[in-house]
C-alpha atoms as a PDB file:
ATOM      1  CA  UNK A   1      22.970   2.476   5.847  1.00  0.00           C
ATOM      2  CA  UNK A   2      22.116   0.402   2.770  1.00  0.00           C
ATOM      3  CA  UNK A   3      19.347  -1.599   2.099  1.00  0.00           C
ATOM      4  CA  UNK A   4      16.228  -2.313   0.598  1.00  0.00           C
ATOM      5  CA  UNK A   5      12.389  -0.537   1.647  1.00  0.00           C
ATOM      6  CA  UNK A   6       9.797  -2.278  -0.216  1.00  0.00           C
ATOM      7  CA  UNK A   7       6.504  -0.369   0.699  1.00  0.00           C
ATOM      8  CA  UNK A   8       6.616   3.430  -0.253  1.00  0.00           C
ATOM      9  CA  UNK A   9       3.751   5.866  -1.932  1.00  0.00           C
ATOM     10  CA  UNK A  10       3.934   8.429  -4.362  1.00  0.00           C
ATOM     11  CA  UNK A  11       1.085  11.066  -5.315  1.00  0.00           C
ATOM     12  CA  UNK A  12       0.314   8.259  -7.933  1.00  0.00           C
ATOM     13  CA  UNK A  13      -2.074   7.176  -4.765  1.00  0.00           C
ATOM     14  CA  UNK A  14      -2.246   8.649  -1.117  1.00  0.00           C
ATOM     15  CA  UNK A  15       1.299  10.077  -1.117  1.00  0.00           C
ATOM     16  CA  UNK A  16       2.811  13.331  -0.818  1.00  0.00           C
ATOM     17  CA  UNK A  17       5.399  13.480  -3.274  1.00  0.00           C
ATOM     18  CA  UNK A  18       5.603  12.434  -7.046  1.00  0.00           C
ATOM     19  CA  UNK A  19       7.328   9.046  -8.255  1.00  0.00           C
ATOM     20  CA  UNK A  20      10.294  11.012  -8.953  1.00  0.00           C
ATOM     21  CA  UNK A  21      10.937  12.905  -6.101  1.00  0.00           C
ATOM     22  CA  UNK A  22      10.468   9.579  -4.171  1.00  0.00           C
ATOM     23  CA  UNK A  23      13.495   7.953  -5.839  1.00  0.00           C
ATOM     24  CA  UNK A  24      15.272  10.483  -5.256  1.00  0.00           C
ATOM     25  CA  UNK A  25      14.652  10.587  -1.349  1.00  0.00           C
ATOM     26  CA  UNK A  26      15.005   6.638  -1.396  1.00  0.00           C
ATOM     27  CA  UNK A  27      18.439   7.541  -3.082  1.00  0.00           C
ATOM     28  CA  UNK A  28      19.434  10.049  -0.839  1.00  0.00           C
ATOM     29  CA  UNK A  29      19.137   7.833   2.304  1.00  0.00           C
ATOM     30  CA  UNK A  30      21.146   5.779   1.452  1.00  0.00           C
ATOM     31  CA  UNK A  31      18.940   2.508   0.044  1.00  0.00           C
ATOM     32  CA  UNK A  32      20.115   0.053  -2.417  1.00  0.00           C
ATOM     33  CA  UNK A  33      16.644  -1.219  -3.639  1.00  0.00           C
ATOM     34  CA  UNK A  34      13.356   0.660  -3.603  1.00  0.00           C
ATOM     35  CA  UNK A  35       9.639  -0.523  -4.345  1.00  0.00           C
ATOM     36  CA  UNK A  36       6.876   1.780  -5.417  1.00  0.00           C
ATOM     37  CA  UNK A  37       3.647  -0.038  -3.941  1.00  0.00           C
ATOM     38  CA  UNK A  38       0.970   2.833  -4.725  1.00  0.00           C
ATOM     39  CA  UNK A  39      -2.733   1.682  -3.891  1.00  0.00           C
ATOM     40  CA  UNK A  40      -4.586   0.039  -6.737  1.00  0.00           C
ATOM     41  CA  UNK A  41      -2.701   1.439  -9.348  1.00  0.00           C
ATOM     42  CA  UNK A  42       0.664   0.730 -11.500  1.00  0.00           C
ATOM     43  CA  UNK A  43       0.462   4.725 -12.960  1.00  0.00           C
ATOM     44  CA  UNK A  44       3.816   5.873 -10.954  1.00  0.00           C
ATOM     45  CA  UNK A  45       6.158   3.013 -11.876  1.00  0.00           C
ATOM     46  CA  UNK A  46       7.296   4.318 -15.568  1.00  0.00           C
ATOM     47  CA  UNK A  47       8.475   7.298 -13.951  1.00  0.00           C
ATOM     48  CA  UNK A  48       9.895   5.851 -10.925  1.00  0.00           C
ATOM     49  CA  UNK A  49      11.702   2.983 -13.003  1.00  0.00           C
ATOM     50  CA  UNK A  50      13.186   6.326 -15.140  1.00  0.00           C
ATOM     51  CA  UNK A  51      14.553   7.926 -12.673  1.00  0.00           C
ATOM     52  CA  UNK A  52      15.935   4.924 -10.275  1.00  0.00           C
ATOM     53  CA  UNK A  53      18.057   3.984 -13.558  1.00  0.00           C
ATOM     54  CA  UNK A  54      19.122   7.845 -13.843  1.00  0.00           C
ATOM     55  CA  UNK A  55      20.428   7.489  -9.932  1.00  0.00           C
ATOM     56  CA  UNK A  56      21.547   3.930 -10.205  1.00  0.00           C
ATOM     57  CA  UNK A  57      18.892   2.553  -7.597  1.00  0.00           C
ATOM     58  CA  UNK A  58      17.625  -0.782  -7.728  1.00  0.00           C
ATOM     59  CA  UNK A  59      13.752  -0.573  -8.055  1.00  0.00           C
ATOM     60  CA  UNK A  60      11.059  -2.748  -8.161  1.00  0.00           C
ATOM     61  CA  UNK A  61       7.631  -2.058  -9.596  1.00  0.00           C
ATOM     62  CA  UNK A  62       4.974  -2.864  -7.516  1.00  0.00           C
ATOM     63  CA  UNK A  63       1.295  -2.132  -5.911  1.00  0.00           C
ATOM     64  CA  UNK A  64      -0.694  -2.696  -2.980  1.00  0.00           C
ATOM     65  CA  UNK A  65      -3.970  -4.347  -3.437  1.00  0.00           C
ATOM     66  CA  UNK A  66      -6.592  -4.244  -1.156  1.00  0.00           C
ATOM     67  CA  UNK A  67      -8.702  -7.323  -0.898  1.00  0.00           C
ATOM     68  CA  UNK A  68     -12.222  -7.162   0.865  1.00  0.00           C
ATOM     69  CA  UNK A  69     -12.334 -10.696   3.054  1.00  0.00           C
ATOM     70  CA  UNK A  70     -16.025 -11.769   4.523  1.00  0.00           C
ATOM     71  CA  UNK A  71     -14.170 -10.119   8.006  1.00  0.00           C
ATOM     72  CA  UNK A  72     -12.003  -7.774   7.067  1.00  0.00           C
ATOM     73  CA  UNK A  73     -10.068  -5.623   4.695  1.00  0.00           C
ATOM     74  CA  UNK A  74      -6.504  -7.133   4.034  1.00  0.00           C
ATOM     75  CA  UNK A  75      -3.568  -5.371   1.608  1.00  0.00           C
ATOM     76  CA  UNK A  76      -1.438  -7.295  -0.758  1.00  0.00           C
ATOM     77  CA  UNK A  77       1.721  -6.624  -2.294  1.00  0.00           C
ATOM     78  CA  UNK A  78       2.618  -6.980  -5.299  1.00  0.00           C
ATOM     79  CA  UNK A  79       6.387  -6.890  -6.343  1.00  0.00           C
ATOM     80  CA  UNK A  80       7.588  -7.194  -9.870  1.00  0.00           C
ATOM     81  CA  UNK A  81       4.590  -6.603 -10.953  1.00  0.00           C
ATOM     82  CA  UNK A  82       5.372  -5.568 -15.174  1.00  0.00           C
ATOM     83  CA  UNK A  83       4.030  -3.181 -17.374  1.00  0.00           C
ATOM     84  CA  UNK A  84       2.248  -6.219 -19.381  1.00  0.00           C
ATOM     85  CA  UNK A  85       0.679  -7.439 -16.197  1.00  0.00           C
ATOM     86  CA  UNK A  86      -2.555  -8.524 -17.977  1.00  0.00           C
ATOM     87  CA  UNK A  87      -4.120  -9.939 -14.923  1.00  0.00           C
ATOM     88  CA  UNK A  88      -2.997  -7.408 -12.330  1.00  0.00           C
ATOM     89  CA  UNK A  89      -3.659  -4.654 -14.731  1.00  0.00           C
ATOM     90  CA  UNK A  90      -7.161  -5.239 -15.215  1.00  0.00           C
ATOM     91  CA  UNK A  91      -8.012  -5.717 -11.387  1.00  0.00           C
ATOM     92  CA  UNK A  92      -6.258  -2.493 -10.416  1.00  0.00           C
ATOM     93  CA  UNK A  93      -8.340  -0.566 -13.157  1.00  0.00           C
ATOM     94  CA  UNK A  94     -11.404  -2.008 -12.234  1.00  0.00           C
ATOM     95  CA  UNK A  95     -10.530  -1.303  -8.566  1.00  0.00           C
ATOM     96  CA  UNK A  96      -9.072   2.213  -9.228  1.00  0.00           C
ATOM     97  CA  UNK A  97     -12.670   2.723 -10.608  1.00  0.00           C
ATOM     98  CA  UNK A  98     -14.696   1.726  -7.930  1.00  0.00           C
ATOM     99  CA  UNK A  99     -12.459   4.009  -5.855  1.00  0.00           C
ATOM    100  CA  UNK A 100     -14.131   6.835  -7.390  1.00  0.00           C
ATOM    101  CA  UNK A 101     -17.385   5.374  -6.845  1.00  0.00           C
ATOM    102  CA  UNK A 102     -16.676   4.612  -3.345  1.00  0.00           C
ATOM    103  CA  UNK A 103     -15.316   8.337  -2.705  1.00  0.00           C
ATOM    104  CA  UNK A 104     -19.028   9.218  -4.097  1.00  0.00           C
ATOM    105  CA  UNK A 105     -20.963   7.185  -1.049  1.00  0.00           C
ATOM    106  CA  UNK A 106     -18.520   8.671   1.171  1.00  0.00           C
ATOM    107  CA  UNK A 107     -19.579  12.282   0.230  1.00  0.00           C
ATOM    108  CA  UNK A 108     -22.966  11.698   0.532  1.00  0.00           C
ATOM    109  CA  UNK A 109     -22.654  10.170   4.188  1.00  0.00           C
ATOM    110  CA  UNK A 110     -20.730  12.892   5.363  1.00  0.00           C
ATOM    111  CA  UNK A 111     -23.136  15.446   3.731  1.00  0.00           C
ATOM    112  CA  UNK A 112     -25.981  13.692   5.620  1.00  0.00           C
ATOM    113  CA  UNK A 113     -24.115  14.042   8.514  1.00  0.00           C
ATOM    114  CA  UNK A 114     -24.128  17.654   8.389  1.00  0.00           C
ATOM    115  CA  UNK A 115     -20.274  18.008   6.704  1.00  0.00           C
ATOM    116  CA  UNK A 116     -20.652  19.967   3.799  1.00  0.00           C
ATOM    117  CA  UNK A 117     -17.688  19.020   1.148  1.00  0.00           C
ATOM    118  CA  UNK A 118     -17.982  17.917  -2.615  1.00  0.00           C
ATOM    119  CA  UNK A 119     -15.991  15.415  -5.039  1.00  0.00           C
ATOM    120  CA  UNK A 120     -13.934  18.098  -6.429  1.00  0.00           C
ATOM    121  CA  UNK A 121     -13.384  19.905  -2.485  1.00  0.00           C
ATOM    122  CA  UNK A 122     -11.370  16.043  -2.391  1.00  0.00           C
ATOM    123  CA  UNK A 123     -10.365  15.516  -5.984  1.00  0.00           C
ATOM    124  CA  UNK A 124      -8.231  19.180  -5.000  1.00  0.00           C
ATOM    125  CA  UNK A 125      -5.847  16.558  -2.436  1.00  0.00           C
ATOM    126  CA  UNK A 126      -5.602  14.152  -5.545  1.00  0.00           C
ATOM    127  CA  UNK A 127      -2.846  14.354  -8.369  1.00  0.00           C
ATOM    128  CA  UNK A 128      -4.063  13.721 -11.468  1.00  0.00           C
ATOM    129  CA  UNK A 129      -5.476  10.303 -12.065  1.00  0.00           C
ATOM    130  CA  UNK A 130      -4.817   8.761  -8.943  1.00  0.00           C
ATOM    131  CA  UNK A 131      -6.213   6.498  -6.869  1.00  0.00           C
ATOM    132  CA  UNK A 132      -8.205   8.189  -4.603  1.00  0.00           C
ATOM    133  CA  UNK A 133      -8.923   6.794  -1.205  1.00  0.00           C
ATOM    134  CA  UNK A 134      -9.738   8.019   2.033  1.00  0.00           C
ATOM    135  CA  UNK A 135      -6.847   9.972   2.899  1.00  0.00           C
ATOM    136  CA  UNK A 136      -7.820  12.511   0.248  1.00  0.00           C
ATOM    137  CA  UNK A 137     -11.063  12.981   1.981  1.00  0.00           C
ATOM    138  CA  UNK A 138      -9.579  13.490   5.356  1.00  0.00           C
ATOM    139  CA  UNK A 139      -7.661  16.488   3.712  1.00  0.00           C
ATOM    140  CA  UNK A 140     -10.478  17.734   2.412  1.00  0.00           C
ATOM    141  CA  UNK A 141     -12.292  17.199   5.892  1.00  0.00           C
ATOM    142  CA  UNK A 142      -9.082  18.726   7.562  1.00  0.00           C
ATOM    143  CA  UNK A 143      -9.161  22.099   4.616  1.00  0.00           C
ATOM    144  CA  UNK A 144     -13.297  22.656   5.595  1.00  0.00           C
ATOM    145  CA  UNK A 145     -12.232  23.077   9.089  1.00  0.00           C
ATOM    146  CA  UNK A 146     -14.441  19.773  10.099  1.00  0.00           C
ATOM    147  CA  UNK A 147     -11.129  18.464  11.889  1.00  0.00           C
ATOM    148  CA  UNK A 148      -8.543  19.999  13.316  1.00  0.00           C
ATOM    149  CA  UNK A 149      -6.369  16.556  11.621  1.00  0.00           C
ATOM    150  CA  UNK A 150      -6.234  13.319   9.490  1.00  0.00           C
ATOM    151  CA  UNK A 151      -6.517  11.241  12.184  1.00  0.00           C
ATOM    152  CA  UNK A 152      -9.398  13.160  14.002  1.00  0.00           C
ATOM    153  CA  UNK A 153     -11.361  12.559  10.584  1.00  0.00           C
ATOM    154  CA  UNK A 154     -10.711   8.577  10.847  1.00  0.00           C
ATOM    155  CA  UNK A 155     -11.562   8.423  13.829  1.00  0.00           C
ATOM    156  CA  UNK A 156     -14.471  10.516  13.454  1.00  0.00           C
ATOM    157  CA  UNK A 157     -15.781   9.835  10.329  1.00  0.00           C
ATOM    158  CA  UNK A 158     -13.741   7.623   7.895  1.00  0.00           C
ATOM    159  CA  UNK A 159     -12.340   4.519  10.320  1.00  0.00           C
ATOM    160  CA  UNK A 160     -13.688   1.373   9.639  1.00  0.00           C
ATOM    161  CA  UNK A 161     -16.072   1.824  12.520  1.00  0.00           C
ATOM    162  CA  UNK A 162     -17.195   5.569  11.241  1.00  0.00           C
ATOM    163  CA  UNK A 163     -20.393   6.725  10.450  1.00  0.00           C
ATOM    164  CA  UNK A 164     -18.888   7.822   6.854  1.00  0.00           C
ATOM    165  CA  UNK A 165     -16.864   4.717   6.270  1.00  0.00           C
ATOM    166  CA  UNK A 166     -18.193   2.707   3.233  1.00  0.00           C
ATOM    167  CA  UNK A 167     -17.098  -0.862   1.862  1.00  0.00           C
ATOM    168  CA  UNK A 168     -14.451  -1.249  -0.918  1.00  0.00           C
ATOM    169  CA  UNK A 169     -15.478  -3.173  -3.567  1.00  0.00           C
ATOM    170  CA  UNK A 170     -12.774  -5.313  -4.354  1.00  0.00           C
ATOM    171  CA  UNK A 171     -11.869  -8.656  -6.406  1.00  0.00           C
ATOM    172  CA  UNK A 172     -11.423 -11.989  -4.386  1.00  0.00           C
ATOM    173  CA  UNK A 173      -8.278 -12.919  -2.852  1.00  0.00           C
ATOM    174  CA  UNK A 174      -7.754 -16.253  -4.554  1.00  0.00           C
ATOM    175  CA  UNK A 175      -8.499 -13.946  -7.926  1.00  0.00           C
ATOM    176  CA  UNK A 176      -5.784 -11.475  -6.622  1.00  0.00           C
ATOM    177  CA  UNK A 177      -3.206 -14.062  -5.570  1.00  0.00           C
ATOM    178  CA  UNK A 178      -3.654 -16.089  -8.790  1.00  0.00           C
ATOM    179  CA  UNK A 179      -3.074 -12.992 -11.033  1.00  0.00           C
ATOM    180  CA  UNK A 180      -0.300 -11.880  -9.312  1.00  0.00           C
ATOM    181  CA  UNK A 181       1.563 -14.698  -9.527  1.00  0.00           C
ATOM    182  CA  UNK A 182       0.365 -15.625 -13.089  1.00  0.00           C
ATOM    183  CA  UNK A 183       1.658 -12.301 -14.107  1.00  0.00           C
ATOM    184  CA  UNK A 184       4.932 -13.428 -12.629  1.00  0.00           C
ATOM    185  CA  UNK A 185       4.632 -11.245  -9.394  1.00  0.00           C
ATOM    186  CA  UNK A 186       4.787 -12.101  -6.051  1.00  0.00           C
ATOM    187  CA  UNK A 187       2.204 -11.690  -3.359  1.00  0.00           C
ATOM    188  CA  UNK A 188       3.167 -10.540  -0.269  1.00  0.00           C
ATOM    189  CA  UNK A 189       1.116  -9.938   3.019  1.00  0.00           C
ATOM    190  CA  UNK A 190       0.994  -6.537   4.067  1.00  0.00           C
ATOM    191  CA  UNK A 191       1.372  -5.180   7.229  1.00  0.00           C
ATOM    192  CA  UNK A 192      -0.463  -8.369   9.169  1.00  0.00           C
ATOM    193  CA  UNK A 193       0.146  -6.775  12.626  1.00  0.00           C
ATOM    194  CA  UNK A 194      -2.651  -4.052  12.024  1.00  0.00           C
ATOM    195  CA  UNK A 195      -5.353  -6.797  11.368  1.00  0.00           C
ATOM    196  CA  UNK A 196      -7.685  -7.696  13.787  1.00  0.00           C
ATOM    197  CA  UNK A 197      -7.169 -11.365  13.918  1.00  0.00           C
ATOM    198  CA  UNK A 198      -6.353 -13.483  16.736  1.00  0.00           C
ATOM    199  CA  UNK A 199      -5.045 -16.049  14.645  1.00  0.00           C
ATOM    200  CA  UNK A 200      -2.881 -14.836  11.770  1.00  0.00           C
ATOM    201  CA  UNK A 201      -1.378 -18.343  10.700  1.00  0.00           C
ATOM    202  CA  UNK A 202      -4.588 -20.111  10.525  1.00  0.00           C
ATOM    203  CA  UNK A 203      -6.424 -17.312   8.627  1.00  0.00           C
ATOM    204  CA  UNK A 204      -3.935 -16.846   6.084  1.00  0.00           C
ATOM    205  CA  UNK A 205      -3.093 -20.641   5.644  1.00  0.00           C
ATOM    206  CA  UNK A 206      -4.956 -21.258   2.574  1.00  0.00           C
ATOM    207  CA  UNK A 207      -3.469 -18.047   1.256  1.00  0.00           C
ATOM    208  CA  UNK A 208      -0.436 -19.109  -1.478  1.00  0.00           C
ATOM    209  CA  UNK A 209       1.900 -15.990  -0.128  1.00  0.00           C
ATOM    210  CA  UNK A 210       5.218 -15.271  -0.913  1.00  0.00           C
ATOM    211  CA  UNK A 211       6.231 -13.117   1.893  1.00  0.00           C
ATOM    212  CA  UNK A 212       5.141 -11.863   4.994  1.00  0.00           C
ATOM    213  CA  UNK A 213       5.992  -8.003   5.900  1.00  0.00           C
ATOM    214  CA  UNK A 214       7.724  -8.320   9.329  1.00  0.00           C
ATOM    215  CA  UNK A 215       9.134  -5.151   9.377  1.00  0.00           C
ATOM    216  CA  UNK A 216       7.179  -2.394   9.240  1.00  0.00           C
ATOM    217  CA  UNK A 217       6.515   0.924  11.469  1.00  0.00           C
ATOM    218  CA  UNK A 218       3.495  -0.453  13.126  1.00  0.00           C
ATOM    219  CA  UNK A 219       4.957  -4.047  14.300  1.00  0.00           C
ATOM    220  CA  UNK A 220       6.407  -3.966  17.549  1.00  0.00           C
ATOM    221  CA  UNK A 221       9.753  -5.824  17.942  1.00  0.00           C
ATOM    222  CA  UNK A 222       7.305  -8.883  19.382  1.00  0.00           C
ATOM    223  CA  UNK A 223       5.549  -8.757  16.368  1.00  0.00           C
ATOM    224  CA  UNK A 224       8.111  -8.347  13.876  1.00  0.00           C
ATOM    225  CA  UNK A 225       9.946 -11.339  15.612  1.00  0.00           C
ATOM    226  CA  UNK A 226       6.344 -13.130  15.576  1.00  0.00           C
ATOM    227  CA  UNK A 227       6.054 -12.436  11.801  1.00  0.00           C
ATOM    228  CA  UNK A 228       9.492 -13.425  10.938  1.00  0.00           C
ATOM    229  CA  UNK A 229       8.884 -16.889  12.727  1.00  0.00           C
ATOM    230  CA  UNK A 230       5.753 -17.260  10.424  1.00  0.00           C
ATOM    231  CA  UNK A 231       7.617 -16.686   7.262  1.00  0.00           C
ATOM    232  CA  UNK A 232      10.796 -18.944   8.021  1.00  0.00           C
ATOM    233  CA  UNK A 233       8.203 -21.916   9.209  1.00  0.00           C
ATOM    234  CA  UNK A 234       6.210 -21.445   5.954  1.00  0.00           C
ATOM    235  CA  UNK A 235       9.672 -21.117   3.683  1.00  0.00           C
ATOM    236  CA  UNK A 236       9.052 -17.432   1.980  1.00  0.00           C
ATOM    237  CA  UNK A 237      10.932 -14.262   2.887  1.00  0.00           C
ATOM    238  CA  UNK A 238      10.308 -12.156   5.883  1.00  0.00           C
ATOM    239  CA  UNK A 239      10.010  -8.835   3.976  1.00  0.00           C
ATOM    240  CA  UNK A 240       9.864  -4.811   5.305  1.00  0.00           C
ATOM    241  CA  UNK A 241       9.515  -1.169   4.391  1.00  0.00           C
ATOM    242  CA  UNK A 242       8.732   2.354   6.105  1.00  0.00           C
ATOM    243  CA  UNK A 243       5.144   2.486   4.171  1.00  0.00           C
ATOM    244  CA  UNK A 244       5.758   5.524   3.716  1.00  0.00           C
ATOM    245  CA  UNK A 245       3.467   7.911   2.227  1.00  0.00           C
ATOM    246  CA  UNK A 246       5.694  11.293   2.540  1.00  0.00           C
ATOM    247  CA  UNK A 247       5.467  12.149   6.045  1.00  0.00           C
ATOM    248  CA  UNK A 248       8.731  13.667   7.836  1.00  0.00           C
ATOM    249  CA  UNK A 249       8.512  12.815  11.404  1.00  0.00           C
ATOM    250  CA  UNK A 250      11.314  11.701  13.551  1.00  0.00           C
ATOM    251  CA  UNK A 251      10.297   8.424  13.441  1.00  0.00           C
ATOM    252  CA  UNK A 252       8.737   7.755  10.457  1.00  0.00           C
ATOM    253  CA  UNK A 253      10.271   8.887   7.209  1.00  0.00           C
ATOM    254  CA  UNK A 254      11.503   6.540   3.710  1.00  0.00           C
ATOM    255  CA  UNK A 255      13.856   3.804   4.980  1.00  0.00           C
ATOM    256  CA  UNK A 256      13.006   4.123   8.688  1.00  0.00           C
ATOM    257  CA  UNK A 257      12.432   0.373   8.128  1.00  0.00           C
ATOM    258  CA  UNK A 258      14.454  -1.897   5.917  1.00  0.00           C
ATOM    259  CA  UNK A 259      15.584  -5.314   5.119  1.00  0.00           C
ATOM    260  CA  UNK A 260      18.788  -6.492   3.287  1.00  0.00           C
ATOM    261  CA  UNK A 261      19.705  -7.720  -0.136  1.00  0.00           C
ATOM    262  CA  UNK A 262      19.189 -11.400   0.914  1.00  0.00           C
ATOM    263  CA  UNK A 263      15.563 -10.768   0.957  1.00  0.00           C
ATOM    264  CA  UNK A 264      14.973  -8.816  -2.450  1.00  0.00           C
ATOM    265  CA  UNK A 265      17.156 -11.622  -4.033  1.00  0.00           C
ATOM    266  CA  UNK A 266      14.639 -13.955  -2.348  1.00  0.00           C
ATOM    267  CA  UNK A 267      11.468 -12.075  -4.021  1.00  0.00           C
ATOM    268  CA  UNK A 268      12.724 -12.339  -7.134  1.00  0.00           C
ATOM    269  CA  UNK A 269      14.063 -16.258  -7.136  1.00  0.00           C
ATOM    270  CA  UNK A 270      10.454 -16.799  -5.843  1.00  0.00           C
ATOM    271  CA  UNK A 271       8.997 -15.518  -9.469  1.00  0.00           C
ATOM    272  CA  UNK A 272       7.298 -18.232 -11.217  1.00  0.00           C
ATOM    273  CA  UNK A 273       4.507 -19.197 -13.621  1.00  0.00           C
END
């Protein structure tokens, strides 16, 4: 089955595999049209871009960029995004850096909580250079024998509730939107069924998107039928990807969710600035 999965990882950030060896599994499923969206960073697209020309597979540099809101935490991405993105390159740097910082406050809770690991016990789960978040620590958590799994040390420790978790320092949203689509990106909304808002069109109204992600594991069909609504009544493309980060599961693997042609043709007529 063809298609297009715009929201996959790489070790560049919190993935498993290397931008390489993702092409290649987007190629060998099948897909037409690929994004790498790696968190707060651009480092994987050269060598994605290389190899999806060696395989003949469509792909589309991109990133997901968290933005810290007054209520929450809310992802962007970024599609198209070049390798002469002034704008977006300098707020992914700066954000890639306080990463690091971040992952520094998060140690030191979880020592004074009694959990004994160290930068480089997480920097170990890291390739090198990449944007370290908190899935890194939750390996590390997981390799101490403090948790039996990822998920025990979010909800534990890490979740936005935890008694480890720590704010991310981010830029503004209207800074974020603006420089993507100065840059001649386009913003997209990610995953908007994991947010904890009752209201979704009334938050994001002042918000100039250019896509909502409908279709992604998360959504049920509801909300993927709720989110595609949103994006035909506001005129921009209902967009969708697996988000996947190199897990193998039966349900959840690279092109588990897709959209067509139609709507990559749509991200990229949307370009401006």
């Amino acid at each position: 089955m063809a298609g297009a999965d715009l929201h996959v990882h790489s070790s560049a950030s919190d993935g498993r595999f290397s931008p390489r060896e993702v092409m290649r599994r987007a190629h060998g499923v099948g897909l037409d049209s690929v994004a790498l969206t790696d968190h707060d960073t651009l480092q994987g697209n050269p060598a994605a871009a290389d190899e999806a020309a060696r395989l003949g597979l469509d792909f589309i540099p991109g990133c997901e960029i968290s933005v810290q809101t007054p209520s929450v935490e809310v992802h962007l991405l970024a599609y198209f995004v070049s390798d002469h993105a002034e704008r977006v390159g300098a707020i992914v740097r700066r954000q890639h850096a306080a990463r690091r910082d971040r992952l520094v406050a998060i140690v030191e809770r979880l020592r004074g909580l009694g959990v004994s690991i160290t930068l480089q016990d997480v920097e170990r789960h890291a390739a090198a250079g990449a944007a370290i978040g908190r899935m890194h620590v939750a390996h590390a958590l997981k390799e101490a024998g403090a948790v039996a799994s990822a998920s025990e040390a979010f909800s534990r420790f890490l979740g936005d509730e935890g008694p480890a978790y720590v704010l991310k320092e981010t830029a503004s949203a209207e800074e974020i939107v603006s420089a993507v689509w100065e840059d001649g990106a386009v913003p997209v909304l990610a995953h908007p069924g994991l947010l904890p808002i009752s209201d979704l069109e009334s938050h994001f109204a002042d918000w100039e998107l250019g896509g909502i992600e409908a279709e992604h594991p998360s959504h049920s069909p509801m909300m993927r039928a709720y989110l595609a609504e949103w994006a035909t009544r506001r005129g921009i493309p209902a967009t969708g990807g697996s988000d996947w980060h190199g897990d193998e599961s039966a349900r959840e693997y690279i092109g588990c969710r897709r959209v067509d042609g139609s709507v990559v043709a749509s991200l990229r007529d949307s370009r401006r600035r």
